[in-house]
Protein backbone atom coordinates (compact mmCIF):
# COMPACT_ATOMS: atom_id res chain seq x y z
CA UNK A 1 69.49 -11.30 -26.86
CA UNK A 2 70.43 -15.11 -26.52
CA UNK A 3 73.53 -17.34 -27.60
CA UNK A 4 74.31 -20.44 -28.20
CA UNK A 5 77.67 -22.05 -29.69
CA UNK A 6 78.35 -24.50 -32.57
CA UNK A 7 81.32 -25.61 -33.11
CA UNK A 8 84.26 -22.76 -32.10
CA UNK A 9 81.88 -20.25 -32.90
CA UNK A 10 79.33 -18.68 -30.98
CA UNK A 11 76.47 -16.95 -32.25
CA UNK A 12 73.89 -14.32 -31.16
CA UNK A 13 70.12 -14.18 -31.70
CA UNK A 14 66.76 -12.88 -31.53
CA UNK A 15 63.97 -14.90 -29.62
CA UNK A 16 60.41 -13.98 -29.88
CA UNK A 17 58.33 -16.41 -28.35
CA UNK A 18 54.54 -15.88 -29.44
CA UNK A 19 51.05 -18.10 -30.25
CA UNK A 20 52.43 -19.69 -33.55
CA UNK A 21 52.55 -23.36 -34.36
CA UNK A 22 55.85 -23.49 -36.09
CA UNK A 23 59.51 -22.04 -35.91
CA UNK A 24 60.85 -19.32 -37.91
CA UNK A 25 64.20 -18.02 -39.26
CA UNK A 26 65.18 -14.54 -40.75
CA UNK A 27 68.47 -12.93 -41.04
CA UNK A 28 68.85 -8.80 -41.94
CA UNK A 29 71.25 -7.57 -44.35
CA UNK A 30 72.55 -6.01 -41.11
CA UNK A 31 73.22 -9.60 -39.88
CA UNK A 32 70.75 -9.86 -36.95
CA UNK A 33 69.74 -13.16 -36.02
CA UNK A 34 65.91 -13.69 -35.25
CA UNK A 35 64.26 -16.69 -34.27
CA UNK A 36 60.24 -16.75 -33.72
CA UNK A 37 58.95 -19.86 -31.88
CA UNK A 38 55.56 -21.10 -30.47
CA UNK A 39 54.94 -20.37 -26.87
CA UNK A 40 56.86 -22.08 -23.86
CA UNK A 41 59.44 -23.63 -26.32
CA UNK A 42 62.96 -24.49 -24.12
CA UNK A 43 65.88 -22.93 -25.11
CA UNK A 44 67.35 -26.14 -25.64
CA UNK A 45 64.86 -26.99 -28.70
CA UNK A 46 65.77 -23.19 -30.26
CA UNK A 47 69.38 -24.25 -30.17
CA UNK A 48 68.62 -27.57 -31.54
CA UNK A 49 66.35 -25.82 -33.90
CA UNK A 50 69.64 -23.51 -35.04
CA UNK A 51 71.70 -25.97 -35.30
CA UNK A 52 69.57 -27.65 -37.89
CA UNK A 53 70.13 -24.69 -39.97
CA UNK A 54 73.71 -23.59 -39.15
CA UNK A 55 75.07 -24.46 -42.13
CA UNK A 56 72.13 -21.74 -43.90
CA UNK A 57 72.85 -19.42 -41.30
CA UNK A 58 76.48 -19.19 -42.18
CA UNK A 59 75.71 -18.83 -45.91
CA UNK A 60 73.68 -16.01 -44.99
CA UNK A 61 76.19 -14.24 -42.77
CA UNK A 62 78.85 -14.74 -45.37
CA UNK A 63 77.14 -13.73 -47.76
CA UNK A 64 76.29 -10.48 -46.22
CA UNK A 65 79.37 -9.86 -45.10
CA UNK A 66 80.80 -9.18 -48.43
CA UNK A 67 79.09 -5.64 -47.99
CA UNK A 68 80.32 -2.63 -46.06
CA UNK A 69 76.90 -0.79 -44.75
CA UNK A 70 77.35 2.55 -45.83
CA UNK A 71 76.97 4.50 -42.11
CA UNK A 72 77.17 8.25 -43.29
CA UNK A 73 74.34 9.86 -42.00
CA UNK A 74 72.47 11.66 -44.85
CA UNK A 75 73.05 15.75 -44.30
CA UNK A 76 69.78 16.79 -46.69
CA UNK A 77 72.43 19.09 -48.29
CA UNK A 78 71.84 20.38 -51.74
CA UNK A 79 73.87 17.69 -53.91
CA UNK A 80 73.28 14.75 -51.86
CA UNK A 81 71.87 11.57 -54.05
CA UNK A 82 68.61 9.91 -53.21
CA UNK A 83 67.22 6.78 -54.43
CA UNK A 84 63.37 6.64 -55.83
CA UNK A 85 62.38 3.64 -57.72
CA UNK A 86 65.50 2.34 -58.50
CA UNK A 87 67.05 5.85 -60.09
CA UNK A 88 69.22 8.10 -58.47
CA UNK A 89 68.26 12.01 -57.67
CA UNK A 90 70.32 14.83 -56.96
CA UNK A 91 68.46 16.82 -53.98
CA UNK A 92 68.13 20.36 -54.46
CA UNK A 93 67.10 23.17 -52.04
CA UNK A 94 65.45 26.12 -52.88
CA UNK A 95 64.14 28.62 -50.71
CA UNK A 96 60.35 29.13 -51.29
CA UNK A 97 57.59 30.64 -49.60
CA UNK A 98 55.36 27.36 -50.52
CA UNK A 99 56.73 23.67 -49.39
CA UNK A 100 56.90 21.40 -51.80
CA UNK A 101 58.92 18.15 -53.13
CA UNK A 102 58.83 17.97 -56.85
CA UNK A 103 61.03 15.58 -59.10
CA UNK A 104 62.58 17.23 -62.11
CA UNK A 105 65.06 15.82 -64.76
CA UNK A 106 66.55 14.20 -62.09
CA UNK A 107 66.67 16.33 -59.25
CA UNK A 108 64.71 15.69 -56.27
CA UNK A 109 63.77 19.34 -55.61
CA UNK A 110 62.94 20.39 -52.01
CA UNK A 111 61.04 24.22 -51.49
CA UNK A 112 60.72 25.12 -47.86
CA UNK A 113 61.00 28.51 -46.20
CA UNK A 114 64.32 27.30 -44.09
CA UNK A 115 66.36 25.32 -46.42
CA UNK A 116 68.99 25.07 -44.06
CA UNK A 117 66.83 23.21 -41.25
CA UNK A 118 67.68 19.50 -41.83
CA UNK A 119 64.93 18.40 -40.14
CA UNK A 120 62.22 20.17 -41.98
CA UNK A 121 63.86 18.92 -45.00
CA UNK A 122 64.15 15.25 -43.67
CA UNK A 123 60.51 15.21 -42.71
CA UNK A 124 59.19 16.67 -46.06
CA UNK A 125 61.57 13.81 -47.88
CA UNK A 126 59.86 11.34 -45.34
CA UNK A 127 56.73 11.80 -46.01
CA UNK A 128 57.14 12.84 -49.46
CA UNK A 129 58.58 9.09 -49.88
CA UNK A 130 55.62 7.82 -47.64
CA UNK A 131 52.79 9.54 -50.07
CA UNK A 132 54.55 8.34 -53.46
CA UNK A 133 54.88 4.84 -51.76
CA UNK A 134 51.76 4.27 -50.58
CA UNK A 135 50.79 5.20 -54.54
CA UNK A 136 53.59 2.80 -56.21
CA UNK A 137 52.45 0.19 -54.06
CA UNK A 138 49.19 0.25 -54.20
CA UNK A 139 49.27 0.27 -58.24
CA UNK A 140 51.96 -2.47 -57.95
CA UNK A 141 49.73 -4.66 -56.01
CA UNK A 142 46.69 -4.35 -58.20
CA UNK A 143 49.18 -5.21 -61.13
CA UNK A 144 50.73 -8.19 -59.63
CA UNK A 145 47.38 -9.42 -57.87
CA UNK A 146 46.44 -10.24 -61.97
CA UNK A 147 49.03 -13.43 -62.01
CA UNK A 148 46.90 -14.63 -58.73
CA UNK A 149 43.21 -16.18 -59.19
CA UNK A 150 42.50 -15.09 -55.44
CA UNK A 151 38.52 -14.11 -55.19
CA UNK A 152 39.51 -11.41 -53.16
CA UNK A 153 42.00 -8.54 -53.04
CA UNK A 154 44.48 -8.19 -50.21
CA UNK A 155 44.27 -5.02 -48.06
CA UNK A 156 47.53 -2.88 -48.30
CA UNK A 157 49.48 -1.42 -45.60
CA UNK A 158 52.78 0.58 -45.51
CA UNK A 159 55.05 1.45 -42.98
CA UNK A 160 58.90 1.56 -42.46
CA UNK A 161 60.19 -1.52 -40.88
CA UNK A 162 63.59 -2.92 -39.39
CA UNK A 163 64.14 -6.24 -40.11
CA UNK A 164 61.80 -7.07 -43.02
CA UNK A 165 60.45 -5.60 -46.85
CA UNK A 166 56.72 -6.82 -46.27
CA UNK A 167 54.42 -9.70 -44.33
CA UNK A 168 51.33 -11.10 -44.95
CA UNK A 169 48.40 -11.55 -42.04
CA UNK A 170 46.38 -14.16 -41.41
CA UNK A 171 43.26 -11.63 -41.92
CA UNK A 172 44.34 -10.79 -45.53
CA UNK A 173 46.41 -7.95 -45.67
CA UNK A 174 49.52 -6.98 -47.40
CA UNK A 175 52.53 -4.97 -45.40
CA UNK A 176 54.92 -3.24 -47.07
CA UNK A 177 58.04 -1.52 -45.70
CA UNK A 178 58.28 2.08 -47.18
CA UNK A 179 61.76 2.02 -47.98
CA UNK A 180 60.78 -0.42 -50.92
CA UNK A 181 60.21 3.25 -52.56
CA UNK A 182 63.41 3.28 -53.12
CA UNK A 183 63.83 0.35 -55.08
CA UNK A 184 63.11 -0.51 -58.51
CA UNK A 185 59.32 -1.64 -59.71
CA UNK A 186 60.77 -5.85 -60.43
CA UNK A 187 61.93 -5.91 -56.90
CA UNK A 188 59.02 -4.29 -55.51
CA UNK A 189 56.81 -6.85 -57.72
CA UNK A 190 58.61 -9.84 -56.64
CA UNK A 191 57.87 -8.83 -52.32
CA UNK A 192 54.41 -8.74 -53.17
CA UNK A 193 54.44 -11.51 -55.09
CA UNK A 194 56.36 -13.37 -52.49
CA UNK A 195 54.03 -12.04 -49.72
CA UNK A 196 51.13 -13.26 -51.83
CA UNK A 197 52.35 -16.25 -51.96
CA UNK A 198 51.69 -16.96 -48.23
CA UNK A 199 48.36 -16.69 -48.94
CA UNK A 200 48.45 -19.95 -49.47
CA UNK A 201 51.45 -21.31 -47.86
CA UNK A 202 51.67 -19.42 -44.58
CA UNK A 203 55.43 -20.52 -44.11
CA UNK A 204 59.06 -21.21 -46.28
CA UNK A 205 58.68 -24.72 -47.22
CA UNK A 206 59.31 -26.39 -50.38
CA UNK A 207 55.60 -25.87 -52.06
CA UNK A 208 55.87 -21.93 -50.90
CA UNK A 209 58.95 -21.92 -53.26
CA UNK A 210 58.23 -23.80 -56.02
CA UNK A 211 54.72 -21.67 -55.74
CA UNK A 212 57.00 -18.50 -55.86
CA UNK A 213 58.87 -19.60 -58.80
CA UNK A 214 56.09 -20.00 -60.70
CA UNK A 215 54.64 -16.71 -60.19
CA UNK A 216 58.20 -14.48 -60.22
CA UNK A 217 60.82 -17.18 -61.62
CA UNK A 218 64.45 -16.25 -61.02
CA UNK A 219 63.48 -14.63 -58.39
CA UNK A 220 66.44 -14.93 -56.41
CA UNK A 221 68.63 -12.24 -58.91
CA UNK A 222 65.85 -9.75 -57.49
CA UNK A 223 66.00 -10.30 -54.07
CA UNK A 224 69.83 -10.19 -54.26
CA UNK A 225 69.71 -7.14 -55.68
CA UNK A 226 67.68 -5.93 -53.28
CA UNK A 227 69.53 -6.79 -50.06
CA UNK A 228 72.74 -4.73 -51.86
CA UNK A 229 70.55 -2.06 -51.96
CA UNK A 230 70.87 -1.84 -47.91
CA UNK A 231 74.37 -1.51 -48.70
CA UNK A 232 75.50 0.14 -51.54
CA UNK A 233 72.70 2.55 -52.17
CA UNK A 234 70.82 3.55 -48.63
């Protein structure tokens, strides 16, 4: 972890240092600071580098601020609520001789031999939220490829990530983070779309955005919505 101070204030960071030609800037919903630069950049040109954009890092931190991260660990209890697609479920445990994870006018129903092992149950949920994402996705993709006259179709991974909802590689492929299960089909749509985007404008600037607009306009509301999520719903 680094620092560096701006006015009274002093700030921590990230720094990941790798063979890129150009700086970048992210900020979680959990506040975390991360900076990726090309290799054998001084410290001195990331702080100058932060200081260019101290008055967007501020609006970020504010602006997550406003939320309190909900830090209840989930119990996998029978009533507990769990998000899929944007709708809540009611989890229900039933002892069973067969495992399985069905959904049923919502309840998110959970048959396993030990009901009362949380862990069982949280790995079933796991990778019963793994299996339906890699599904959603992959359909969601297809759809949203069709506002995109690409001559080729992006491969798809999944897999749950910290500090991001999806990336797009310089070979092609699409990477989702599985906890976009949990939200709703628009703001799954509009991280796709904004990681297909990159496929032409491997970076944030000004044509990346108006490109983005274009393809998924307004599409701030969504990813608003989708950082409360983190929040108020997780």
């Amino acid at each position: 972890m680094k620092k560096f101070t701006y006015g009274n204030k002093e700030y921590t960071y990230n720094l990941e240092q790798k063979k890129r030609k150009t700086f970048a800037l992210t900020i979680t919903p959990s506040m975390e600071i991360s900076v990726k630069t090309p290799l054998g950049i001084d410290i001195a040109d990331v702080e100058h580098f932060l200081i260019k954009k101290i008055f967007w890092i501020d609006k970020q931190l504010n602006f997550f601020s406003q939320f309190k991260q909900v830090t209840r660990k989930k119990e996998y209890i029978s009533g507990e609520g769990f998000l899929y697609l944007g709708r809540r479920y009611m989890l229900v445990l039933e002892k069973s001789k067969d495992a399985d994870v069905t959904l049923v006018r919502g309840k998110l129903i959970v048959a396993t031999p030990a009901p009362k092992n949380q862990k069982r149950v949280e790995a079933m949920l796991d990778e019963w939220f793994k299996s339906r994402a890699k599904e959603v996705f992959a359909e969601r993709l297809s759809t949203v490829l069709e506002e995109f006259d690409y001559d080729f179709k992006p491969a798809l991974a999944v897999r749950k990530m910290r500090r991001r909802w999806g990336s797009y590689s310089s070979r092609g492929k699409v990477l989702l983070n599985t906890m976009l299960i949990h939200a709703t089909k628009r703001q799954i749509d509009y991280v796709i779309t904004h990681e297909l985007c990159h496929a032409v404008h491997n970076n944030h600037s000004k044509d990346f955005y108006d490109l983005l607009e274009q393809k998924f306009p307004k599409w701030q509301l969504e990813k608003e919505k989708l950082e409360k999520l983190i929040f108020n719903d997780l």
